[in-house]
PDB file of N, CA and C in Angstrom:
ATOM      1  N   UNK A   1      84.793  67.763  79.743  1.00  0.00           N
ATOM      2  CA  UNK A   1      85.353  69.043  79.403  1.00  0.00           C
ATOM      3  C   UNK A   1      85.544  69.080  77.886  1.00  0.00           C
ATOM      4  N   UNK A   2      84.885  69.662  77.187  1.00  0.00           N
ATOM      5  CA  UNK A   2      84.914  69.995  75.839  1.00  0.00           C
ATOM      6  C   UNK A   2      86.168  71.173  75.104  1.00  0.00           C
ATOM      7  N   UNK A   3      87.087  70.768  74.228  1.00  0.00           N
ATOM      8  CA  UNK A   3      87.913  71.426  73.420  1.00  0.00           C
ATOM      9  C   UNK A   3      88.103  72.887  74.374  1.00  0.00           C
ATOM     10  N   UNK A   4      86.663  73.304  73.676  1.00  0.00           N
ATOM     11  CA  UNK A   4      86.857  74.954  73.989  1.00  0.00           C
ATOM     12  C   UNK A   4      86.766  75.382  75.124  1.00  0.00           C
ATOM     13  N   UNK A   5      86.353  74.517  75.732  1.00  0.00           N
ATOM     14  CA  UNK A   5      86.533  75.048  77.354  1.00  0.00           C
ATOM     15  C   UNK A   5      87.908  75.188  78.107  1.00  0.00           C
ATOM     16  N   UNK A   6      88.674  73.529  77.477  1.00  0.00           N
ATOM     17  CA  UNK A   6      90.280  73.769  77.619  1.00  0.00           C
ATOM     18  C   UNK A   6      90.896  74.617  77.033  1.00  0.00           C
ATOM     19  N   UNK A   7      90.731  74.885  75.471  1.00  0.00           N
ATOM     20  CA  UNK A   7      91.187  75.941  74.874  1.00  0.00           C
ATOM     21  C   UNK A   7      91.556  77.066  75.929  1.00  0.00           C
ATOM     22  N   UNK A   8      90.072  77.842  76.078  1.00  0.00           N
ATOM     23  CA  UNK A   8      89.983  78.881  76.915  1.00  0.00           C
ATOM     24  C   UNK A   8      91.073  78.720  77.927  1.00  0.00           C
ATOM     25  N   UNK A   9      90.762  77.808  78.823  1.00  0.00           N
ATOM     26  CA  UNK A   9      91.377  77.942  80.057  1.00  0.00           C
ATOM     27  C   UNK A   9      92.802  77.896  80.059  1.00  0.00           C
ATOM     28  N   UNK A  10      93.673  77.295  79.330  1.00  0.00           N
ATOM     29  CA  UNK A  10      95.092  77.545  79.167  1.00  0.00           C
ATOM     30  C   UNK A  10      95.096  78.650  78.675  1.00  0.00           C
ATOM     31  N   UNK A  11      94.511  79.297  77.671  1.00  0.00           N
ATOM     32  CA  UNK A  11      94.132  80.813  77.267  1.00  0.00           C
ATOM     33  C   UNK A  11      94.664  81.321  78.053  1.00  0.00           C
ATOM     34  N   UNK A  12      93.320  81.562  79.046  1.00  0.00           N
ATOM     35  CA  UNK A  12      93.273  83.112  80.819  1.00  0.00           C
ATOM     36  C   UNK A  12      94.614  82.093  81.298  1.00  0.00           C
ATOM     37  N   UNK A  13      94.987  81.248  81.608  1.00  0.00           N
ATOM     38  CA  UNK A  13      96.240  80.966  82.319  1.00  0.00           C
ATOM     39  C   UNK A  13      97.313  81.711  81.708  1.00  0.00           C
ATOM     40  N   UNK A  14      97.164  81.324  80.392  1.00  0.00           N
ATOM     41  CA  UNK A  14      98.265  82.178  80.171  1.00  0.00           C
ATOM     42  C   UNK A  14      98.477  83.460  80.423  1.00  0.00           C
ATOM     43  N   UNK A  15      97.483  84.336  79.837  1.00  0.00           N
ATOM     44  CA  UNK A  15      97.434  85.375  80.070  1.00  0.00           C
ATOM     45  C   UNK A  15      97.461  86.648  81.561  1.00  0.00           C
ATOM     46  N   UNK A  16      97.126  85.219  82.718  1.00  0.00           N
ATOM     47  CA  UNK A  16      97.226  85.828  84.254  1.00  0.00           C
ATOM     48  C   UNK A  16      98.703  85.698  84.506  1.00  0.00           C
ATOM     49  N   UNK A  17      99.369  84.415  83.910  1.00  0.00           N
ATOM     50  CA  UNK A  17     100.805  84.186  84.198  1.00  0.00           C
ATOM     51  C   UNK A  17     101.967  85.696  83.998  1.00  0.00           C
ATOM     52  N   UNK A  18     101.232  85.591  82.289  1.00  0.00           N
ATOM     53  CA  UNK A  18     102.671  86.545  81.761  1.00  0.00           C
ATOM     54  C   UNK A  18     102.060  88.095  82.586  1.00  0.00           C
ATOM     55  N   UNK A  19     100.618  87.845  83.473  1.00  0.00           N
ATOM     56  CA  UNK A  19     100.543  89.409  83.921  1.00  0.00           C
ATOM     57  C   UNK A  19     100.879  89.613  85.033  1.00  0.00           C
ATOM     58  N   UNK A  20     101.514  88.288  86.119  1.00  0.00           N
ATOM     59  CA  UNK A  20     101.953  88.402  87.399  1.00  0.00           C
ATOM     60  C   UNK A  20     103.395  88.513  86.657  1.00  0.00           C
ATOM     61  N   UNK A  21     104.396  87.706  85.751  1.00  0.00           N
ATOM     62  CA  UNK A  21     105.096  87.561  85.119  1.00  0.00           C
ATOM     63  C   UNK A  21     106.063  89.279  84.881  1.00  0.00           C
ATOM     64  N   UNK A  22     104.633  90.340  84.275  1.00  0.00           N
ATOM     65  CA  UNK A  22     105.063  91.325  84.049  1.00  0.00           C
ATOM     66  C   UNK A  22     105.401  92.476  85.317  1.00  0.00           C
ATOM     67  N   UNK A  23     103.943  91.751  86.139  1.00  0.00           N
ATOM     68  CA  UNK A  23     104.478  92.746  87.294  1.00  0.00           C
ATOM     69  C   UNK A  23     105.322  92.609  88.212  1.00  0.00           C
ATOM     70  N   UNK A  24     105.908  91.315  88.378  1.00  0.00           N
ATOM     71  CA  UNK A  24     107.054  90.816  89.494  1.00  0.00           C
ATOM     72  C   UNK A  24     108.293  91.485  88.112  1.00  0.00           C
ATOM     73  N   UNK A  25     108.503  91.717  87.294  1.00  0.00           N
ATOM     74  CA  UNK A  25     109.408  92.071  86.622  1.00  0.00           C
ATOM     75  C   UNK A  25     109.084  93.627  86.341  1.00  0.00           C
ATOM     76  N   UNK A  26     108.351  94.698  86.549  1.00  0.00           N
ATOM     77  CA  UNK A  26     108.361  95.896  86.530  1.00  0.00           C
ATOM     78  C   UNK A  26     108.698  96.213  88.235  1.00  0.00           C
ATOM     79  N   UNK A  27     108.143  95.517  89.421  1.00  0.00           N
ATOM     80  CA  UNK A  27     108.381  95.617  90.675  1.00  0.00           C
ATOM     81  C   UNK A  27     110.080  95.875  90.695  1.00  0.00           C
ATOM     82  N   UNK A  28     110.439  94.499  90.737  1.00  0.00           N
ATOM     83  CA  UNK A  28     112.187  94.124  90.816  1.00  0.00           C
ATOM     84  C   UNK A  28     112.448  95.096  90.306  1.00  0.00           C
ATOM     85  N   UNK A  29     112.664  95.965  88.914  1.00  0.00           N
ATOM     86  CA  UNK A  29     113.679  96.609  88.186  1.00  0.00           C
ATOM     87  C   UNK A  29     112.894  97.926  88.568  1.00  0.00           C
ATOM     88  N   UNK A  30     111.617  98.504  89.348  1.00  0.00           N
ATOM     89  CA  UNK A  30     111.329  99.457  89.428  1.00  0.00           C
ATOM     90  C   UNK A  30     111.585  99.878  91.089  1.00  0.00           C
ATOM     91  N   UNK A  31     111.860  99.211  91.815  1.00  0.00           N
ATOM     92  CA  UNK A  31     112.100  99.135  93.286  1.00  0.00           C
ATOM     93  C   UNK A  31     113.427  98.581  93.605  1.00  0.00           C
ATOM     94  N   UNK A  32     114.234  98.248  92.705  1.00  0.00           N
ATOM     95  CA  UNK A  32     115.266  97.719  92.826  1.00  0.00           C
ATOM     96  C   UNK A  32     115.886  97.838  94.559  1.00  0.00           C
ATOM     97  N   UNK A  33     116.474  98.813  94.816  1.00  0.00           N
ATOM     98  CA  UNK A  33     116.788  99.484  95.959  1.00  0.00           C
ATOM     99  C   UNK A  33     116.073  98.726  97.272  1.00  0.00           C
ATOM    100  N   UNK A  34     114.849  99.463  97.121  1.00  0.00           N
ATOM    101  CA  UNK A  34     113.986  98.859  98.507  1.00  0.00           C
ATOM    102  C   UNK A  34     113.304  97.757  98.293  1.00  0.00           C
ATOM    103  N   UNK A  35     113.393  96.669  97.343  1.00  0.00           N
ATOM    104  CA  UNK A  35     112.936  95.373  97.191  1.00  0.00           C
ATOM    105  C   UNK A  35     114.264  94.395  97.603  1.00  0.00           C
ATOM    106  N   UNK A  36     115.600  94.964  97.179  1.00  0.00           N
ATOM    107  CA  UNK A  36     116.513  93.976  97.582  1.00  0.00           C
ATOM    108  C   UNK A  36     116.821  94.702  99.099  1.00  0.00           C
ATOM    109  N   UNK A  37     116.542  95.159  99.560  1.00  0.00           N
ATOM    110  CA  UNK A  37     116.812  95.461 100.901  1.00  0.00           C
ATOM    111  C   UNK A  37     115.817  94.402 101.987  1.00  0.00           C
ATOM    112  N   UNK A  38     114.720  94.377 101.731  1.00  0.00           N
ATOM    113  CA  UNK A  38     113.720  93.334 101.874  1.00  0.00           C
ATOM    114  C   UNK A  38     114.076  91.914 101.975  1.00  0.00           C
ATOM    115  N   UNK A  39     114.396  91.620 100.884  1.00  0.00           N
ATOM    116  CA  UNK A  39     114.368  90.619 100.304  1.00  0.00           C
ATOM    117  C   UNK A  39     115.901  90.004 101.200  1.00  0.00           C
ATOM    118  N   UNK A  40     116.837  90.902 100.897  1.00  0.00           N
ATOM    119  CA  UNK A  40     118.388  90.335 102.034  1.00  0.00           C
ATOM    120  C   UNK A  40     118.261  90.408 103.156  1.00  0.00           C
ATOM    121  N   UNK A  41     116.757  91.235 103.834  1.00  0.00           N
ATOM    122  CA  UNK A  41     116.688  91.215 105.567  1.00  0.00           C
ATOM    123  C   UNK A  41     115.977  90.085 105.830  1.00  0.00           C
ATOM    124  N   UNK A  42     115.008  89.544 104.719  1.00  0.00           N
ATOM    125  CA  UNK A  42     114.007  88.178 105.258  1.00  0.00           C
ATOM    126  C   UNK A  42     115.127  86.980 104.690  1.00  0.00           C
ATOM    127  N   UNK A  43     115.887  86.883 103.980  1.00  0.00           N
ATOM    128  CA  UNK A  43     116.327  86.131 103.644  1.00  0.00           C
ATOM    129  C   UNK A  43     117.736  85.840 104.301  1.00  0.00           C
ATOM    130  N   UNK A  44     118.544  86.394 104.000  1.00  0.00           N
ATOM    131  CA  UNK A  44     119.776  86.378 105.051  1.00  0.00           C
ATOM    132  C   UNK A  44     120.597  86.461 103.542  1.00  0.00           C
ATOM    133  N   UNK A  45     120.451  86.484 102.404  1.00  0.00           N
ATOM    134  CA  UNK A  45     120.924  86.863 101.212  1.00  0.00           C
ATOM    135  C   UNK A  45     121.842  88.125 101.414  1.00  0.00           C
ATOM    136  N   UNK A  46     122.675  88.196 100.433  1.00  0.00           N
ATOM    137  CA  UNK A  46     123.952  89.790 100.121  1.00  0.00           C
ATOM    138  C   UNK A  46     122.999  90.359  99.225  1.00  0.00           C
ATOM    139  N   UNK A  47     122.953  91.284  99.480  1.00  0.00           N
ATOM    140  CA  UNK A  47     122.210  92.710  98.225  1.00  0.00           C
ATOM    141  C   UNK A  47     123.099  92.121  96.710  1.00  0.00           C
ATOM    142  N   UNK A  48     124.085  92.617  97.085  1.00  0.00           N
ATOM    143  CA  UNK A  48     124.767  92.021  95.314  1.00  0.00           C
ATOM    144  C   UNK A  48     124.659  90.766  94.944  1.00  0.00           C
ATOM    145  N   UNK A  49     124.315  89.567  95.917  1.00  0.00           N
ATOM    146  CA  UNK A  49     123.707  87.989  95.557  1.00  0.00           C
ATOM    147  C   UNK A  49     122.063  88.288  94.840  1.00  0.00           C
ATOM    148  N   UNK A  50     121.843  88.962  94.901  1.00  0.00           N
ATOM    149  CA  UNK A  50     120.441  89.105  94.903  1.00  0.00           C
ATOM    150  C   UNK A  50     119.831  89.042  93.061  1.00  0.00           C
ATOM    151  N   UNK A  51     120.536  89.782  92.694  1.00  0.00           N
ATOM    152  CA  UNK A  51     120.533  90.370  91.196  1.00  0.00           C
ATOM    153  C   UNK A  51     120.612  88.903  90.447  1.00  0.00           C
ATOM    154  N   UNK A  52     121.438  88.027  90.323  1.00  0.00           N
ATOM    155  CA  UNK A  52     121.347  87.335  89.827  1.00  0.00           C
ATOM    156  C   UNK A  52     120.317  85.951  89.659  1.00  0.00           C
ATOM    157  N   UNK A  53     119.681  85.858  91.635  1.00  0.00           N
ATOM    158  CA  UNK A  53     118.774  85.647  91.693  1.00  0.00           C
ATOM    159  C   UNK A  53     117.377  86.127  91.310  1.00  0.00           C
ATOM    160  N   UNK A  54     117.162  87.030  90.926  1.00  0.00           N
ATOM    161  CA  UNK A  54     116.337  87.510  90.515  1.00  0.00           C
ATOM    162  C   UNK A  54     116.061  87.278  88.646  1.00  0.00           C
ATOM    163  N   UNK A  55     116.756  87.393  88.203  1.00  0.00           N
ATOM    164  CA  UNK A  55     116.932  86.864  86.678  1.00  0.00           C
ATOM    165  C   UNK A  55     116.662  85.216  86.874  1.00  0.00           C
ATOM    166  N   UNK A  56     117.722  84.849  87.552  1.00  0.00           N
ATOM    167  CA  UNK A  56     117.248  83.299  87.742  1.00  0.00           C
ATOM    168  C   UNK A  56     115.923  82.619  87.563  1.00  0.00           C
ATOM    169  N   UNK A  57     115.248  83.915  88.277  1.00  0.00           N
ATOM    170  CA  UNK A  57     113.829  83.433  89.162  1.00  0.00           C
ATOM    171  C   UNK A  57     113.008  83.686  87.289  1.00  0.00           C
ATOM    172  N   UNK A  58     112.829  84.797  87.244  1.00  0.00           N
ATOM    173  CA  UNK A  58     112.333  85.006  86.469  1.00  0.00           C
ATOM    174  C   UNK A  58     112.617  84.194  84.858  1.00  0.00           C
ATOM    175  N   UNK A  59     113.426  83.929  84.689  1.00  0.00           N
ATOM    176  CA  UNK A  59     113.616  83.321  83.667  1.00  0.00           C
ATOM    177  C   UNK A  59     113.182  81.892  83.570  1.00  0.00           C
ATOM    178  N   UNK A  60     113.103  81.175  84.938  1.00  0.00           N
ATOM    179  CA  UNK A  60     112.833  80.031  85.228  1.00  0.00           C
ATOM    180  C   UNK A  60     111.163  80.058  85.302  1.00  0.00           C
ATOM    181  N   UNK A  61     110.434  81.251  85.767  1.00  0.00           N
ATOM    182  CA  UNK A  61     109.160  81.585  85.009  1.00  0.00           C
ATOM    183  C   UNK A  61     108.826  81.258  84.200  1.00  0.00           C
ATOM    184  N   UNK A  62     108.827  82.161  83.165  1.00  0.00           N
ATOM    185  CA  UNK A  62     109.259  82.746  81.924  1.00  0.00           C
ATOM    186  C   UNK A  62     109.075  80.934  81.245  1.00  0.00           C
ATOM    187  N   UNK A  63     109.854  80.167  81.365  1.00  0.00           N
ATOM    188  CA  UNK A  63     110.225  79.062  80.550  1.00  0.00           C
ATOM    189  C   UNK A  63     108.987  78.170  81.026  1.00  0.00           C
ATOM    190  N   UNK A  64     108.562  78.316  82.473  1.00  0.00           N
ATOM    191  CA  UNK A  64     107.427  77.262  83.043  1.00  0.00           C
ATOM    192  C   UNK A  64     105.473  77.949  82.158  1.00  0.00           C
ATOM    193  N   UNK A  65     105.623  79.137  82.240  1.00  0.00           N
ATOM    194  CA  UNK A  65     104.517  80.026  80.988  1.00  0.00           C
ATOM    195  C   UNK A  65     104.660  79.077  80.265  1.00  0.00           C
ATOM    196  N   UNK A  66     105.689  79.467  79.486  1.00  0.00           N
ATOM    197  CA  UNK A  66     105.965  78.572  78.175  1.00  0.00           C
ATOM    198  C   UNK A  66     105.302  76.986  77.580  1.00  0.00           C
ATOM    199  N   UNK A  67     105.795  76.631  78.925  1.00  0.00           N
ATOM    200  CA  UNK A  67     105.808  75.030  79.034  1.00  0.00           C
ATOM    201  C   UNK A  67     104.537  74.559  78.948  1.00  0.00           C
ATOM    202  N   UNK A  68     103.932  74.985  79.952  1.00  0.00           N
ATOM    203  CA  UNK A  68     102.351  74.660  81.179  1.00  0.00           C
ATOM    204  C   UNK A  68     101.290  75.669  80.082  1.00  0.00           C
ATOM    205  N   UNK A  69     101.813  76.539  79.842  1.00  0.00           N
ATOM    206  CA  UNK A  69     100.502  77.638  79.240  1.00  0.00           C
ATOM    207  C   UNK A  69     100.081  77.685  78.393  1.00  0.00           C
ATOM    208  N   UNK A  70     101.713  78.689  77.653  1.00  0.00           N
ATOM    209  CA  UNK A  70     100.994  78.868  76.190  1.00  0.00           C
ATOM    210  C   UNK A  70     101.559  77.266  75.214  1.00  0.00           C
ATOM    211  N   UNK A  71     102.527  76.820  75.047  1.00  0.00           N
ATOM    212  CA  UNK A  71     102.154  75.742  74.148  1.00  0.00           C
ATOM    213  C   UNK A  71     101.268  74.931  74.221  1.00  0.00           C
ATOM    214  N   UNK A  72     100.574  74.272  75.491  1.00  0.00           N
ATOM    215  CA  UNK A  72      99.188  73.586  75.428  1.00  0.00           C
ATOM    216  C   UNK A  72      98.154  74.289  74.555  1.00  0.00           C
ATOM    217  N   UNK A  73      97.882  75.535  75.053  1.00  0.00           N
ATOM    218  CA  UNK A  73      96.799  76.440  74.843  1.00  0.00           C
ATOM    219  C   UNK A  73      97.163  76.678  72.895  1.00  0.00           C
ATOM    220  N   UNK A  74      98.412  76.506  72.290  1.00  0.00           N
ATOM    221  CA  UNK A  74      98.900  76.492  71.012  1.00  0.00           C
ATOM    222  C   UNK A  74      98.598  75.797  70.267  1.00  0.00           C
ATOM    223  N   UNK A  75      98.795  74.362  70.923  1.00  0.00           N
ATOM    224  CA  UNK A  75      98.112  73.295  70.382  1.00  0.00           C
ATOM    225  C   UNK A  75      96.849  72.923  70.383  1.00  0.00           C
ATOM    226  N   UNK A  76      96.106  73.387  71.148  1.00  0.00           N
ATOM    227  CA  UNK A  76      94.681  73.168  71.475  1.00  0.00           C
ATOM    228  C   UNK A  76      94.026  73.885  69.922  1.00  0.00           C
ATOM    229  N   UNK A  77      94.622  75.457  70.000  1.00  0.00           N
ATOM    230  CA  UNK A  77      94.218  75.962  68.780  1.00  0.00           C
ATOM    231  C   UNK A  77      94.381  75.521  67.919  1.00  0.00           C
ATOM    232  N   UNK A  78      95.792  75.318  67.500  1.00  0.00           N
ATOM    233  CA  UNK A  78      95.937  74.119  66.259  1.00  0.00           C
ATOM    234  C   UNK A  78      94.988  73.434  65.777  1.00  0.00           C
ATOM    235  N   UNK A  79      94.544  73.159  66.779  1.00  0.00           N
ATOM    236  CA  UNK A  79      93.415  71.759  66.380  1.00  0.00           C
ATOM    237  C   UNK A  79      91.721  71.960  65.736  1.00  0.00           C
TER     238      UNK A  79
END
């Protein structure tokens, strides 16, 4: 596997991440209502437990992008 092939590929990783990333975070805050209703009937969760889980989730994302994606793919360029 040559440079640019890794390059690339942490690249599109990144870039598929932060785009599931964006849409599980336009979903949640755009469905709010009928996503935590869902979400507390499959789960056995409180509607008002929910909210904070949800930031949780996402932020714990958010930091794994970070980690796994784009700084590899940062350093690769670097180079």
């Amino acid at each position: 596997m040559t440079l640019t092939t890794l390059t690339a590929f942490f690249g599109w990783m990144a870039v598929i991440h932060i785009g599931v990333l964006l849409f599980a975070t336009l979903m949640i805050f755009g469905l709010r209502g009928w996503i935590t209703k869902v979400h507390a009937r499959i789960t056995g969760v409180e509607q008002a437990a929910l909210a904070p889980l949800y930031f949780q989730w996402l932020g714990t994302y958010k930091l794994l992008i970070f980690v796994f994606a784009l700084v590899p793919w940062v350093a690769l360029t670097l180079l």
